[in-house]
Protein backbone atom coordinates (compact mmCIF):
# COMPACT_ATOMS: atom_id res chain seq x y z
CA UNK A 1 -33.05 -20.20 -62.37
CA UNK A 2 -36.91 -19.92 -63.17
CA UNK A 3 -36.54 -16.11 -63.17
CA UNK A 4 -33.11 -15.55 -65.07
CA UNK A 5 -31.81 -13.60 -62.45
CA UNK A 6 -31.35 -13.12 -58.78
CA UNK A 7 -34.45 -12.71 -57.07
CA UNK A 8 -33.52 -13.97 -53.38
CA UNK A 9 -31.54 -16.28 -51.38
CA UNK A 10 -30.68 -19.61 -52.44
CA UNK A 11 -29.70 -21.04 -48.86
CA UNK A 12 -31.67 -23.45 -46.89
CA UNK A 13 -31.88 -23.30 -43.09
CA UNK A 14 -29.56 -26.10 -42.87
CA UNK A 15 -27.46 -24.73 -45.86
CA UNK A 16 -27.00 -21.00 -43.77
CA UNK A 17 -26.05 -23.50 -40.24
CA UNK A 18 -22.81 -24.82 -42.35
CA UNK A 19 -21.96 -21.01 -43.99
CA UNK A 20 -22.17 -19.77 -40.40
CA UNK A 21 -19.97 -22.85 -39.03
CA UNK A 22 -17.31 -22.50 -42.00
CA UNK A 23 -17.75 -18.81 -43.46
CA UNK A 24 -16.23 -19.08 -46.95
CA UNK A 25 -16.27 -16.76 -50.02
CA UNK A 26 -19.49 -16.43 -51.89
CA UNK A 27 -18.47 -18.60 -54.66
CA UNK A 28 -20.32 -21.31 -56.59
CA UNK A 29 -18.21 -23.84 -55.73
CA UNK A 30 -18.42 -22.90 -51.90
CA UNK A 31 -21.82 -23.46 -52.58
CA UNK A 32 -21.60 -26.44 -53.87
CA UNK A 33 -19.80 -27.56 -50.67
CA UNK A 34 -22.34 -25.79 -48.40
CA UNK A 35 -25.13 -27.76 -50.28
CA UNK A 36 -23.13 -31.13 -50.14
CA UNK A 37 -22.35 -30.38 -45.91
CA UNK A 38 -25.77 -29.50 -46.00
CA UNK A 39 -26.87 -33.46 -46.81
CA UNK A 40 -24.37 -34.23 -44.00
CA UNK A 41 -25.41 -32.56 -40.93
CA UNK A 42 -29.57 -33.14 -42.00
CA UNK A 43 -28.04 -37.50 -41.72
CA UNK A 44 -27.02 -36.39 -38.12
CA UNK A 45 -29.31 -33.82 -37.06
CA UNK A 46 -33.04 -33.63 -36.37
CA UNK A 47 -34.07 -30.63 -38.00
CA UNK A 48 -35.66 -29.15 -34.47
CA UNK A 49 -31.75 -29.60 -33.76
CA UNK A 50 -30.76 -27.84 -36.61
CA UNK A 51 -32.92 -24.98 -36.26
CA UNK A 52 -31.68 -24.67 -32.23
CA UNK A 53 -27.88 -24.34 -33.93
CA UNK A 54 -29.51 -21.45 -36.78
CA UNK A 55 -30.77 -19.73 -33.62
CA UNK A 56 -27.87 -19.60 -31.80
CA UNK A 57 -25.62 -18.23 -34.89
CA UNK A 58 -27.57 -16.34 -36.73
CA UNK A 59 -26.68 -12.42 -36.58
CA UNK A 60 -29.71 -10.04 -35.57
CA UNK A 61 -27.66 -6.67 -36.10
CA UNK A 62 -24.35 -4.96 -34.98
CA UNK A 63 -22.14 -7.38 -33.06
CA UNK A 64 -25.20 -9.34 -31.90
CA UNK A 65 -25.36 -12.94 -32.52
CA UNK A 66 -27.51 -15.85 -31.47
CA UNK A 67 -31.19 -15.10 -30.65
CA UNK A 68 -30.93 -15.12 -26.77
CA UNK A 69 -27.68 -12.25 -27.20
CA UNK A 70 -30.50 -10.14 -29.50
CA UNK A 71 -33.53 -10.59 -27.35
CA UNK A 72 -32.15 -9.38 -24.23
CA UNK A 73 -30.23 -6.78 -26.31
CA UNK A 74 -33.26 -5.27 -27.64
CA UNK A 75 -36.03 -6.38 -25.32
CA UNK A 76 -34.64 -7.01 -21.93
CA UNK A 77 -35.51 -10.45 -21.94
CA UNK A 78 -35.00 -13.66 -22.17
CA UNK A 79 -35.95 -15.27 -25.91
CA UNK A 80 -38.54 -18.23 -24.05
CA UNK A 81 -40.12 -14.78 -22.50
CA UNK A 82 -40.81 -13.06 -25.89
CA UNK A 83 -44.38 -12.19 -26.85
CA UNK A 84 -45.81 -13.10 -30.48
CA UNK A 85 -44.61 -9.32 -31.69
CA UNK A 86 -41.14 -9.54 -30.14
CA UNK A 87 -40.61 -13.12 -31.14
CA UNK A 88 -42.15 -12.82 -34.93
CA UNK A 89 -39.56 -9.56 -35.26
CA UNK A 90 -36.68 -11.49 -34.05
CA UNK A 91 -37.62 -14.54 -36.51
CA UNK A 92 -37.47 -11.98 -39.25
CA UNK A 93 -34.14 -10.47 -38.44
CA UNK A 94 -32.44 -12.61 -39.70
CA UNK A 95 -32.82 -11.53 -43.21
CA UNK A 96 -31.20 -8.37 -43.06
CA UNK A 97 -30.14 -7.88 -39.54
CA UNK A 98 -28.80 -4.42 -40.33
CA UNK A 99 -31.63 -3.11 -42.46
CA UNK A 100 -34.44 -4.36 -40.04
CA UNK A 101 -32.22 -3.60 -37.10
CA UNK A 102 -35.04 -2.54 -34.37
CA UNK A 103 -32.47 0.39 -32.41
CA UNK A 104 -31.80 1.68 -35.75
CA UNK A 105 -35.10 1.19 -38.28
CA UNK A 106 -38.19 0.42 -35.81
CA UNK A 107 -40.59 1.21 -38.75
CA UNK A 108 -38.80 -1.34 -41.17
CA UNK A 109 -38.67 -3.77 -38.44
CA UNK A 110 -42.39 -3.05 -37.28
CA UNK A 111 -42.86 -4.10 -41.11
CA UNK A 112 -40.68 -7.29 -41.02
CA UNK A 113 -42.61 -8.14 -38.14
CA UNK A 114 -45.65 -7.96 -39.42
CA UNK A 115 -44.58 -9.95 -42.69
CA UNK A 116 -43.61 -12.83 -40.00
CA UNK A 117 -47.40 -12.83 -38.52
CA UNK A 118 -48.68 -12.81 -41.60
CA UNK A 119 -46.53 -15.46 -43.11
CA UNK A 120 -47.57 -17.41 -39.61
CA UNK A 121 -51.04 -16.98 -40.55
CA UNK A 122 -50.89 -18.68 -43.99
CA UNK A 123 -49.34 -21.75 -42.55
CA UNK A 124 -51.80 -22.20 -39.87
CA UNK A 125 -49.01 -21.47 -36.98
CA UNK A 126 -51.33 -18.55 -35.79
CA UNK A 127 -54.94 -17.15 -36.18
CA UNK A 128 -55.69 -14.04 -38.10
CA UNK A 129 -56.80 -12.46 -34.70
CA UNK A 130 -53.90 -13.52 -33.29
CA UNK A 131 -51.28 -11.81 -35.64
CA UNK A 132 -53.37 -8.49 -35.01
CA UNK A 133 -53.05 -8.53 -31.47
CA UNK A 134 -49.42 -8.87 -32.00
CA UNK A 135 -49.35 -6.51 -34.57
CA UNK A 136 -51.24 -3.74 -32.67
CA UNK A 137 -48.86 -4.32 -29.88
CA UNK A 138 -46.25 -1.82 -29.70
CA UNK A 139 -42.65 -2.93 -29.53
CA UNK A 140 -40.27 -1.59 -26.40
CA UNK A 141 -36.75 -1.35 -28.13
CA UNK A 142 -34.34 -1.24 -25.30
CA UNK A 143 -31.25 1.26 -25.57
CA UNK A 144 -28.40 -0.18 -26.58
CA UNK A 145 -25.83 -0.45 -22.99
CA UNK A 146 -22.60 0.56 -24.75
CA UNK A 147 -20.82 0.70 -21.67
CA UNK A 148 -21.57 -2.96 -20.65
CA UNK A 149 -20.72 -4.53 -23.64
CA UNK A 150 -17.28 -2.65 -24.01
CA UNK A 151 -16.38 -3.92 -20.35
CA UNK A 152 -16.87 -7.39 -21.94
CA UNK A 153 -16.37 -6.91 -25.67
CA UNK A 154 -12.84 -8.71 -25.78
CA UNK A 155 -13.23 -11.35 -23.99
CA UNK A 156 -16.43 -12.55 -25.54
CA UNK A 157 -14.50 -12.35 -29.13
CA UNK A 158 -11.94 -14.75 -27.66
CA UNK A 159 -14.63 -16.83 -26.30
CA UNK A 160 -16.21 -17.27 -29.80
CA UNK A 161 -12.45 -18.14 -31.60
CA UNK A 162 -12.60 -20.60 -29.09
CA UNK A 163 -16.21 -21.94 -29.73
CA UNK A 164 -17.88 -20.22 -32.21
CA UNK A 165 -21.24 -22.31 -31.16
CA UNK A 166 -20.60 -20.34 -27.98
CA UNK A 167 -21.54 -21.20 -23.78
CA UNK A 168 -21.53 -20.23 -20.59
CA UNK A 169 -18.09 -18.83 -19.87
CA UNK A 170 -16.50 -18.51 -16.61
CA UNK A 171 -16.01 -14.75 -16.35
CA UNK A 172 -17.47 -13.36 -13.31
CA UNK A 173 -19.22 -9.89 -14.78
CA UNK A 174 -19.19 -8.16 -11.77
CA UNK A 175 -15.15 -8.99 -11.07
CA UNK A 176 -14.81 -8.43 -14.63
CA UNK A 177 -16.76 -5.11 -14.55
CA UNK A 178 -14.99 -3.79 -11.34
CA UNK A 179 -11.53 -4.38 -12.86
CA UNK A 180 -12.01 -3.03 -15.99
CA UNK A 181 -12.81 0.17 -13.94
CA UNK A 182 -9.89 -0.25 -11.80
CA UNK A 183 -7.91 -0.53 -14.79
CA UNK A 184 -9.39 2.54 -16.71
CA UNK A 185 -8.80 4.49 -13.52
CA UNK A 186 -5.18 3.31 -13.23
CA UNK A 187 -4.04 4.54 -16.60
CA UNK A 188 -5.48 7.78 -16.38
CA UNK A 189 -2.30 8.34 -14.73
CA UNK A 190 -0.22 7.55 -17.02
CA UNK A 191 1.10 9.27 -19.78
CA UNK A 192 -1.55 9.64 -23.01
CA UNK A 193 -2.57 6.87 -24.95
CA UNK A 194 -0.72 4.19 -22.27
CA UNK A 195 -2.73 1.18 -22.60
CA UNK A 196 -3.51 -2.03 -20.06
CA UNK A 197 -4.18 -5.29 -19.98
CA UNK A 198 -5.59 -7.83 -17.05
CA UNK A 199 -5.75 -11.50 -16.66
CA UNK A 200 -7.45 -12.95 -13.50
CA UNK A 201 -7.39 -16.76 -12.89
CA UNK A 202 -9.29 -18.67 -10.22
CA UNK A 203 -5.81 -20.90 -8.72
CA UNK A 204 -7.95 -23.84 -8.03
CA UNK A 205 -10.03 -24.65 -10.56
CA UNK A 206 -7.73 -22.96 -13.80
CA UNK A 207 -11.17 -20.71 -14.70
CA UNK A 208 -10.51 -17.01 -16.12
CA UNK A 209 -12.76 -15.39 -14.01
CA UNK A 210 -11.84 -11.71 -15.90
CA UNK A 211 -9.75 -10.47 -18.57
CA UNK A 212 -9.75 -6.82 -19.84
CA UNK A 213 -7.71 -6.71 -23.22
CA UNK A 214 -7.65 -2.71 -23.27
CA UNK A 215 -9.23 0.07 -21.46
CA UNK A 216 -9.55 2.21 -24.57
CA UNK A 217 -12.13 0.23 -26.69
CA UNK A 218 -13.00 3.32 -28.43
CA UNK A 219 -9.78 3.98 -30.24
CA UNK A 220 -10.18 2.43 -33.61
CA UNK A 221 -7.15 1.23 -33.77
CA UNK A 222 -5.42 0.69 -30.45
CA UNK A 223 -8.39 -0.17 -28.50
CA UNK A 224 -8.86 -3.40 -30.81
CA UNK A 225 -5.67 -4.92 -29.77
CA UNK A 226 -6.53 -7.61 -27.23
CA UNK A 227 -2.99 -6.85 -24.52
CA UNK A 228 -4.05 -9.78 -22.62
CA UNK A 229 -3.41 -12.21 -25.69
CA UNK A 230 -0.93 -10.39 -27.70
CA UNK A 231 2.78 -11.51 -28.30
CA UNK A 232 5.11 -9.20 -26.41
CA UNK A 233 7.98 -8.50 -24.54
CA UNK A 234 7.57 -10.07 -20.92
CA UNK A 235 10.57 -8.21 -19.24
CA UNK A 236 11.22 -9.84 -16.04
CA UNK A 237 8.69 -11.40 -15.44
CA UNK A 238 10.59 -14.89 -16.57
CA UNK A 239 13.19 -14.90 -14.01
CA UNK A 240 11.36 -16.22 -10.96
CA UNK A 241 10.88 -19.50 -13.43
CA UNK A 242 14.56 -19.44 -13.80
CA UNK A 243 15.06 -19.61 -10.14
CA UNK A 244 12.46 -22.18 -9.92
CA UNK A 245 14.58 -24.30 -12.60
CA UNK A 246 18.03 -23.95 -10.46
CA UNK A 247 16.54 -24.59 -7.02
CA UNK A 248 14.97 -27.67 -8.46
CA UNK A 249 17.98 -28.90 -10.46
CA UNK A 250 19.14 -28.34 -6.41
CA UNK A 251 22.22 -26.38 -7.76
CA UNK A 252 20.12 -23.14 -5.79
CA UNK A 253 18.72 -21.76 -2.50
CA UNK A 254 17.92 -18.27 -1.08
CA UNK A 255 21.41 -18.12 0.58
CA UNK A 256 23.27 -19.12 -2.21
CA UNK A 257 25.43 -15.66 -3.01
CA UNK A 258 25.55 -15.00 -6.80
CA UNK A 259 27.32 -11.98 -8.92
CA UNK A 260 26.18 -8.89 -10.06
CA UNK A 261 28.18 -7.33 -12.06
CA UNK A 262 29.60 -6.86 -15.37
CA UNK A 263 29.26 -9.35 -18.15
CA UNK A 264 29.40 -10.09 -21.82
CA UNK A 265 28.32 -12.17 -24.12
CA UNK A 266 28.52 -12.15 -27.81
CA UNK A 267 29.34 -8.77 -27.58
CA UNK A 268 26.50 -8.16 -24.99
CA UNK A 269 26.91 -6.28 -21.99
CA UNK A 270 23.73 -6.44 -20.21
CA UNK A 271 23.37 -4.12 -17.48
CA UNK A 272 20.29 -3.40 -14.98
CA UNK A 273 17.38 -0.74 -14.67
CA UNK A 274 19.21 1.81 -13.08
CA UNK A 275 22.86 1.48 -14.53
CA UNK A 276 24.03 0.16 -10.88
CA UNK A 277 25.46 -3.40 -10.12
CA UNK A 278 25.71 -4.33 -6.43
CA UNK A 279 28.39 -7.18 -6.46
CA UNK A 280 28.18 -10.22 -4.38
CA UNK A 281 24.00 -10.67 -3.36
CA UNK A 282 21.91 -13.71 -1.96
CA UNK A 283 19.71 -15.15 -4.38
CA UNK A 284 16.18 -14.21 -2.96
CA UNK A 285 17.73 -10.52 -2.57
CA UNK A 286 18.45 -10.87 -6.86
CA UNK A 287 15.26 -12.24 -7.51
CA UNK A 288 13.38 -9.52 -5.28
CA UNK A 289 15.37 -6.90 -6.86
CA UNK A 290 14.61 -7.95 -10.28
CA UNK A 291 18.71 -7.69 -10.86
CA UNK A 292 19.67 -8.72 -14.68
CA UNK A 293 23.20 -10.05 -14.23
CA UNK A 294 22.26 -13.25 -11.70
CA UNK A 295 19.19 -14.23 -13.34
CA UNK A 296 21.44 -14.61 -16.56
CA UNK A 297 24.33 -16.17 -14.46
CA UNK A 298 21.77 -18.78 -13.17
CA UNK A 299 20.31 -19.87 -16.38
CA UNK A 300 23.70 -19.75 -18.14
CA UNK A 301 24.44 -22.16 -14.96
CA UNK A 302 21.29 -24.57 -15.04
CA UNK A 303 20.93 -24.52 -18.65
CA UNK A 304 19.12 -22.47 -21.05
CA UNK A 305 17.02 -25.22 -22.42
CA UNK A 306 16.48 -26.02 -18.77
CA UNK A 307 15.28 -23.18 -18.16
CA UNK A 308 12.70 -22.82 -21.17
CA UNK A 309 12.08 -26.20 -20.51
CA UNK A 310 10.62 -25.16 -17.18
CA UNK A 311 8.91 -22.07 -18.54
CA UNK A 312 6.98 -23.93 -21.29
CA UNK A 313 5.81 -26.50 -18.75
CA UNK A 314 4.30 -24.24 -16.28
CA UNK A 315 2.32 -22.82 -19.43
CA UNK A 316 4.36 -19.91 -20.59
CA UNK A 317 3.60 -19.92 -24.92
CA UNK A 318 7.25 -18.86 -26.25
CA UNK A 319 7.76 -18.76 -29.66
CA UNK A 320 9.46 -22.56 -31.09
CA UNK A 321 12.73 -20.69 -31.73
CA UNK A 322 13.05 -18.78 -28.40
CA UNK A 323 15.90 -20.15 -27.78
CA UNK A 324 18.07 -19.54 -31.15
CA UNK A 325 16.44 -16.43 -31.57
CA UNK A 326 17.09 -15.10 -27.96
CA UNK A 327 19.70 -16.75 -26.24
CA UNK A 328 20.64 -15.68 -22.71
CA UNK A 329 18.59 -12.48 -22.99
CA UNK A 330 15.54 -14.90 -22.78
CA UNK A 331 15.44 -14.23 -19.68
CA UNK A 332 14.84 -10.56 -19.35
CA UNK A 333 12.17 -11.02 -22.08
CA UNK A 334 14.18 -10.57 -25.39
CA UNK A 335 10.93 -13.14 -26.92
CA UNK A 336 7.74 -12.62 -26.42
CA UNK A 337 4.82 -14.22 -25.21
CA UNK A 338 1.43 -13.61 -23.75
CA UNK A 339 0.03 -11.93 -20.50
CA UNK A 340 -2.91 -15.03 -20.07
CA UNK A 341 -0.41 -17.65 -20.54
CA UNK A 342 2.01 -16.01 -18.36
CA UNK A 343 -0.46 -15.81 -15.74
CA UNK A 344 -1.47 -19.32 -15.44
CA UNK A 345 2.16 -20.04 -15.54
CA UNK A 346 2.24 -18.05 -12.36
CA UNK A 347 -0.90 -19.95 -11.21
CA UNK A 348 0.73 -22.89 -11.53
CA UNK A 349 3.38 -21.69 -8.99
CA UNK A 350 0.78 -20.77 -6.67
CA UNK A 351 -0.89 -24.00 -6.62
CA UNK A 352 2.26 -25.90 -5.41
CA UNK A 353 3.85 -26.51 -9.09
CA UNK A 354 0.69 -27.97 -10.79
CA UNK A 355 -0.27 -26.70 -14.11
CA UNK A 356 -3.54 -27.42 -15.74
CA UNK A 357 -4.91 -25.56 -19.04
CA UNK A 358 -6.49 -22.32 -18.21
CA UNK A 359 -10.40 -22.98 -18.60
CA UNK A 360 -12.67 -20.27 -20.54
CA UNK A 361 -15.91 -22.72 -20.55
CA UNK A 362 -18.10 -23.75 -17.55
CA UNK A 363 -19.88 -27.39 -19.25
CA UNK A 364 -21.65 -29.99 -17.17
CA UNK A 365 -20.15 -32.68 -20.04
CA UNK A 366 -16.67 -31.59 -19.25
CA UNK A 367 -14.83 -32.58 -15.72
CA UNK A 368 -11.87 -30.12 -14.33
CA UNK A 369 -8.60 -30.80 -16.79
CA UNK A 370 -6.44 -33.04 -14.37
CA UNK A 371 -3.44 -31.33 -13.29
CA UNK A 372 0.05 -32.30 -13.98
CA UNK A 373 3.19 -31.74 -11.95
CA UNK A 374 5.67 -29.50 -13.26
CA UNK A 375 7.88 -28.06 -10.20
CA UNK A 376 8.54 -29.31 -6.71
CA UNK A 377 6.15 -27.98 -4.17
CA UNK A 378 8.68 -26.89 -2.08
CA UNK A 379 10.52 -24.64 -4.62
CA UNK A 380 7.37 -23.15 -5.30
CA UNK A 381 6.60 -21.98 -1.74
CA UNK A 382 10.14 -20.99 -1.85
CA UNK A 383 9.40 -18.13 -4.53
CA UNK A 384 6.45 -16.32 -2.54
């Protein structure tokens, strides 16, 4: 105000903690609302606390954020192993992560560096003789490992939605790293610009131990879609949760003969992949077989909502109006849903017909979720 214009910054530590935690537009009444949450988390913070949260937030350049992410980005490291240099060019980051980024501007970041010791100096953190050691010291920027981050880039976004304060996840980088690979490999078969998505779950414990959203990161378009989270079409994959609904209701087993053949309904005539029905056909042959008419036939038979009813329980997301929306072709994936829901859904038929919440977090304050019953152990087994 002093100066009439603006000159720098007008954000406290604490003030830039509660942008970071609730971006909002750069408006004078959202800072009026930063200042006021500002007053709130200094009454239930210590400000060593505070500081800990700035570090862990704050962006350093590129996708980078948190001081940890940055230091062993740039310097290999862990941040409790920087030196005075590496830690005082860090501290100054902050400021302008892109403009003092080290990989990109090492002589504006050698000078943002040595603004930091000097700053240190006035206040008495540091002698004068210690800045110019530091100073004098040159800084070893590491190259940037492109290829690691991509093999992780997706799943660490969906981590942050989760938490933005971020954790230790459960992914296993090496399982993650090998299927991503695997995955990459696999679609260089296909035809061009065929995409894939994977979704690994640990069965016992509900952890995602990998999950590769898209093998072609570097499209700028495509390779942003995250197929592992993404609404879409399911296909068949639904029908062994139909099955699971009738043999539970008890109106199914694997002998029981159903019909495949033609139907309609409403004016639809489904049919199956390769324009062939087979007539009468045991159950566990349909479901094998992936055959469209029975698995309709049996949820027409159990019950639709039955048959959702199931679905939803053993985790599947489905939109609220699946039903209305979809009707009987529900089940060969006329709604869509998710690939990571759908796989815990099929976790929870492996462990016996418990579901539990798919965990994304490892936390000593946090126990496993407790698992609830959703299908008879027995029906489950009866699927593999």
């Amino acid at each position: 105000i002093s100066n009439g214009r603006v000159v720098s910054g007008a954000s406290t530590i604490t003030m830039q903690v509660c942008r970071m935690l609730d971006d909002q537009p750069r408006t004078l009444t959202a800072k009026v609302i930063e200042s006021f949450r500002a007053l709130q988390l200094e009454q239930l913070k210590t400000k060593e606390e505070i500081l800990a949260i700035y570090l862990n937030l704050a962006p350093y350049g590129g996708n980078l954020r948190g001081v940890e992410a940055a230091s062993l980005t740039y310097f290999g490291k862990h941040a409790a192993d920087l030196s005075l240099g590496e830690a005082a060019l860090l501290a100054g980051l902050p400021q302008s992560p892109e403009r003092y980024r080290p990989d990109r501007f090492p002589e504006r970041a050698d000078a943002r560096r040595d603004t930091v010791l000097r700053r240190m100096v006035e206040v008495g953190a540091i002698t004068q003789a210690q800045a110019d050691e530091a100073a004098a010291q040159p800084l070893d920027i590491q190259p940037r490992h492109r290829e690691r981050s991509d093999v992780a880039m997706q799943v660490a976004f969906a981590a942050l939605r989760e938490r933005p304060q971020g954790g230790r996840t459960t992914i296993d980088y090496s399982a993650q790293q090998r299927i991503a690979e695997c995955a990459a490999e696999h679609v260089r078969d296909l035809p061009d610009k065929t995409n894939a998505a994977v979704v690994v779950i640990d069965i016992h414990t509900g952890e995602l131990l990998a999950m590769v959203g898209s093998v072609r990161t570097g499209d700028a378009v495509d390779g942003q879609v995250n197929g592992a989270l993404a609404m879409r079409s399911p296909g068949s994959a639904l029908k062994p949760f139909v099955y699971a609904a009738a043999m539970d209701a008890g109106r199914l087993n694997h002998d029981t003969l159903l019909y495949d053949g033609p139907i309609e309904r409403a004016g639809w005539s489904p049919g199956n992949f390769d324009g062939t029905f087979v007539g009468e056909v045991r159950a566990a042959d349909a479901l094998q077989q992936s055959l469209n008419v029975p698995a309709i036939l049996v949820a027409e038979g159990v019950g639709l909502h039955r048959s959702v009813g199931l679905m939803r329980s053993a985790g599947i997301q489905l939109p609220d109006n699946a039903m209305s929306r979809g009707g009987l072709a529900v089940v060969v994936g006329s709604v869509e849903t998710n690939l990571l829901s759908l796989t815990n859904a099929y976790a929870t038929l492996g462990r016996g017909g418990l579901f539990q919440p798919v965990r994304l977090f490892v936390s000593v304050h946090e126990s496993n979720p407790s698992a609830e019953r959703v299908l008879n152990e027995k029906v489950c087994a009866s699927l593999n």
